[in-house]
N, C-alpha and C. Protein backbone atom coordinates (compact mmCIF):
# COMPACT_ATOMS: atom_id res chain seq x y z
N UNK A 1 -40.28 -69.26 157.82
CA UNK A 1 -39.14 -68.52 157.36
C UNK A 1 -39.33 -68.19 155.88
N UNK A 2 -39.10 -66.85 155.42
CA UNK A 2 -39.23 -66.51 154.00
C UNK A 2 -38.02 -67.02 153.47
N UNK A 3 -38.36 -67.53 151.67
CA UNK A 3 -37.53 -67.64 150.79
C UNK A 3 -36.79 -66.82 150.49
N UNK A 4 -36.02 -66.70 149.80
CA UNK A 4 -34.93 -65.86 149.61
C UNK A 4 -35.54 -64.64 148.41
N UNK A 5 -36.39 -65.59 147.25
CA UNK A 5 -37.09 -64.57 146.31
C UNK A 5 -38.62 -63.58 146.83
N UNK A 6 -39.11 -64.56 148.11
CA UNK A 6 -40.12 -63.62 148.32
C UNK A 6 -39.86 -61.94 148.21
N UNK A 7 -39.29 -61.32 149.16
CA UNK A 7 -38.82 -60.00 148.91
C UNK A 7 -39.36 -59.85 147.37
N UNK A 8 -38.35 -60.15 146.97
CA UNK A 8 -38.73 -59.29 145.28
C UNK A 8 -39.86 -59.43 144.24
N UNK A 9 -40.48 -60.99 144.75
CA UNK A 9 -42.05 -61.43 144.68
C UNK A 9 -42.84 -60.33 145.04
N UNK A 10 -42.55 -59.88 145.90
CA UNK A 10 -43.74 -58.77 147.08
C UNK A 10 -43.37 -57.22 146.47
N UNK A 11 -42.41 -57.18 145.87
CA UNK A 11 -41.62 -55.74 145.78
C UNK A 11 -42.57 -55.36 144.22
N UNK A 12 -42.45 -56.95 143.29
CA UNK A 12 -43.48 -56.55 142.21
C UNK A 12 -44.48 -56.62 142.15
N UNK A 13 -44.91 -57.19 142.93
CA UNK A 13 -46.83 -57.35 143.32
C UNK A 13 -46.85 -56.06 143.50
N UNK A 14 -46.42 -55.17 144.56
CA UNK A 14 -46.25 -53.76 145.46
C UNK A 14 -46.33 -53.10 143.93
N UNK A 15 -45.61 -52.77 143.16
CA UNK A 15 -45.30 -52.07 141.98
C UNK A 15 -46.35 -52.41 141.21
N UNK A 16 -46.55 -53.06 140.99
CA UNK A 16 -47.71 -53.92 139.61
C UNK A 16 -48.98 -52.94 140.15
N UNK A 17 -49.21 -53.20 141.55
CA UNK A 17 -50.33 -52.53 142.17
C UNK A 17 -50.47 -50.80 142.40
N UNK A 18 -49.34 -50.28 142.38
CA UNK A 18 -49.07 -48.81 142.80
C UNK A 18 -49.41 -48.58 141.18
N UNK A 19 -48.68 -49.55 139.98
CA UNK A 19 -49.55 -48.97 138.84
C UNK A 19 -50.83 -48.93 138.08
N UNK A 20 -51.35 -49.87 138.76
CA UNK A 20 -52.83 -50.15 138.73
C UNK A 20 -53.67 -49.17 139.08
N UNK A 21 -53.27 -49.01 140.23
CA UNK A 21 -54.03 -47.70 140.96
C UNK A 21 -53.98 -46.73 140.46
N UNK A 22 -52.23 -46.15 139.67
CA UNK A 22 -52.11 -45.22 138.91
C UNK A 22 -53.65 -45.07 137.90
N UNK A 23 -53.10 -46.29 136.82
CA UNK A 23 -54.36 -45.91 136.11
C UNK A 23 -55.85 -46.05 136.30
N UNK A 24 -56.00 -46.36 137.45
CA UNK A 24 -57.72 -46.46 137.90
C UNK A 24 -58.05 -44.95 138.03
N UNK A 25 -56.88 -44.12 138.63
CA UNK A 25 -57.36 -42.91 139.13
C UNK A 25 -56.65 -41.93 137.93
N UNK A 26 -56.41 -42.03 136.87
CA UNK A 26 -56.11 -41.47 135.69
C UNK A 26 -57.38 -40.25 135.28
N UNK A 27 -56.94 -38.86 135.23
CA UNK A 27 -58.23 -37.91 134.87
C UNK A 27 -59.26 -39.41 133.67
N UNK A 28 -58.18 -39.30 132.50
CA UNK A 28 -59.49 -39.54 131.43
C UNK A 28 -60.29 -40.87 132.01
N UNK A 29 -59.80 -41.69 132.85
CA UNK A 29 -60.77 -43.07 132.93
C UNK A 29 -61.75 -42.19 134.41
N UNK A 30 -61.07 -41.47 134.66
CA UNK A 30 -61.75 -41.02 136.42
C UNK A 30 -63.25 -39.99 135.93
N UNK A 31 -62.81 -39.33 134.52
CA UNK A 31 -63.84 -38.67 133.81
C UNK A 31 -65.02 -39.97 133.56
N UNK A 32 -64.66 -40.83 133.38
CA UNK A 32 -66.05 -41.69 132.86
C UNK A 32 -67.00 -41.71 133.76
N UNK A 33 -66.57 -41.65 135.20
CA UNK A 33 -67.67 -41.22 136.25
C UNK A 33 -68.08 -40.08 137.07
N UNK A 34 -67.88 -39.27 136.16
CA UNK A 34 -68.42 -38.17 136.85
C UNK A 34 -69.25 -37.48 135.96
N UNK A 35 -70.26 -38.34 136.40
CA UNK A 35 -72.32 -38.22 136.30
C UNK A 35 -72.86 -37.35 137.09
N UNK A 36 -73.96 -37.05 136.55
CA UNK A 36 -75.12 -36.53 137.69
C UNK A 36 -75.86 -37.52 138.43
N UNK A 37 -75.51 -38.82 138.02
CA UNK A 37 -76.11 -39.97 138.59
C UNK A 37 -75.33 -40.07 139.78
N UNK A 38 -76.51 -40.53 141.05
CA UNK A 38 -76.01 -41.01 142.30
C UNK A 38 -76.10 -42.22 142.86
N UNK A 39 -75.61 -42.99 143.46
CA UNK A 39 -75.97 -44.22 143.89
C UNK A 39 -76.04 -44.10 145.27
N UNK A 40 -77.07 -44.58 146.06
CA UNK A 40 -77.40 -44.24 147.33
C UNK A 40 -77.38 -43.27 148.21
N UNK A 41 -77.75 -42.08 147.07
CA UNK A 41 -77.85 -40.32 147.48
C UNK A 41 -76.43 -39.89 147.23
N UNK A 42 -74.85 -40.79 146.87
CA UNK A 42 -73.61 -40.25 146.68
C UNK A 42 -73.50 -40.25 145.11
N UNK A 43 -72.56 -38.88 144.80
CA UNK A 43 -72.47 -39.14 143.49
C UNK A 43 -71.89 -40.44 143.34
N UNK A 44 -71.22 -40.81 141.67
CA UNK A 44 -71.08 -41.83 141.41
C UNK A 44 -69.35 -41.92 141.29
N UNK A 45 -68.94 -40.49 141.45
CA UNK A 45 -67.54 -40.74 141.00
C UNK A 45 -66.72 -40.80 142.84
N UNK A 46 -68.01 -40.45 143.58
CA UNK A 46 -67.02 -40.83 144.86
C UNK A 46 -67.50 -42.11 145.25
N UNK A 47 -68.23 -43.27 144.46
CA UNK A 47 -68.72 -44.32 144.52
C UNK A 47 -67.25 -44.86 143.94
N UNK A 48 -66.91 -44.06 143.15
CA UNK A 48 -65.96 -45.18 142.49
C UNK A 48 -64.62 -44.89 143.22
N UNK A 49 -64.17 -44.28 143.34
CA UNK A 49 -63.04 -43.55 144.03
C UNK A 49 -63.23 -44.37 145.38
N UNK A 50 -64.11 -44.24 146.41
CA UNK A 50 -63.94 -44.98 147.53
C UNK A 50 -64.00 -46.39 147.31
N UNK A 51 -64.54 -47.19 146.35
CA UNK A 51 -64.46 -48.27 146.16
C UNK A 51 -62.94 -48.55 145.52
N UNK A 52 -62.00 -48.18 145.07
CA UNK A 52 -60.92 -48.12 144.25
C UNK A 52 -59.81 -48.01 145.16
N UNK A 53 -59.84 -47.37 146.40
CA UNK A 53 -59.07 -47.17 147.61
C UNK A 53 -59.59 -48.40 148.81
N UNK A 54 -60.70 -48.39 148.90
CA UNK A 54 -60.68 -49.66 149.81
C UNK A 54 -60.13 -51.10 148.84
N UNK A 55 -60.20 -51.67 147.50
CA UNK A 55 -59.94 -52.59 146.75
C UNK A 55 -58.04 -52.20 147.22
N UNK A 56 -57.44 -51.30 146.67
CA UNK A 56 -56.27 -51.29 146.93
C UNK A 56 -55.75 -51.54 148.49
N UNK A 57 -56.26 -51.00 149.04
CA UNK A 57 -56.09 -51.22 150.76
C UNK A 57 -55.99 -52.83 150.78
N UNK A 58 -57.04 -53.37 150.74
CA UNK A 58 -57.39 -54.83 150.60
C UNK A 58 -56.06 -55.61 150.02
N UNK A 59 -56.14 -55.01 148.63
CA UNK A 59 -55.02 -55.62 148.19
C UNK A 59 -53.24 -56.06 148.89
N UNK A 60 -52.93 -54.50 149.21
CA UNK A 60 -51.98 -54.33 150.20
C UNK A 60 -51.65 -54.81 151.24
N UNK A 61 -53.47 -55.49 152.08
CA UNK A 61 -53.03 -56.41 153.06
C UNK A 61 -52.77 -57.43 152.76
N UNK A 62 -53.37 -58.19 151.90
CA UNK A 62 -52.83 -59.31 151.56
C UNK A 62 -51.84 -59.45 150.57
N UNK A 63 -50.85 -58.62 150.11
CA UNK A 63 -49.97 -58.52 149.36
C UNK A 63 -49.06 -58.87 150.64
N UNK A 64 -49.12 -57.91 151.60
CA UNK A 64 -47.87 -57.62 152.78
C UNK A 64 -48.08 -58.57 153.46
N UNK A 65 -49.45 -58.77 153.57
CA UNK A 65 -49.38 -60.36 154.43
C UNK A 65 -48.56 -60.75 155.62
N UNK A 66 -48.57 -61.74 156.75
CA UNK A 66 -47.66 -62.42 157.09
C UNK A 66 -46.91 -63.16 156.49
N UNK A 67 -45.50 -63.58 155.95
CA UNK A 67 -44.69 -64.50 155.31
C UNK A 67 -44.93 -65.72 155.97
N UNK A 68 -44.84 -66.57 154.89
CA UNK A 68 -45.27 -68.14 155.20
C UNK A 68 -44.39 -68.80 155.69
């Protein structure tokens, strides 16, 4: 059975994270990777971008989790 504060525990994790992501995917930091360099024949800025969306995904599951 959840605590009474979880909810709002989860509501700022949720937020903390939606702004994280904000600034991961910000033009000027999103400019730092976009090279002519590729990593495993892909450029590097969809290296980072897909890695930045699966990390958040990840996150989200275990943010939302089952309640303890």
């Amino acid at each position: 059975m959840a605590e009474p504060g979880d909810d709002e525990r989860r509501t700022g994790r949720l937020a903390a994270l939606a702004a994280l992501t904000l600034v991961l995917i910000v033009p000027p930091l999103l400019s730092q990777f976009d090279r002519m360099e590729r990593v495993f024949d892909v450029p590097v800025i969809w290296v980072y971008l897909y890695l930045v969306w699966a990390v958040v995904i990840g996150l989200i599951a275990v943010i939302g989790g089952r309640p303890r």
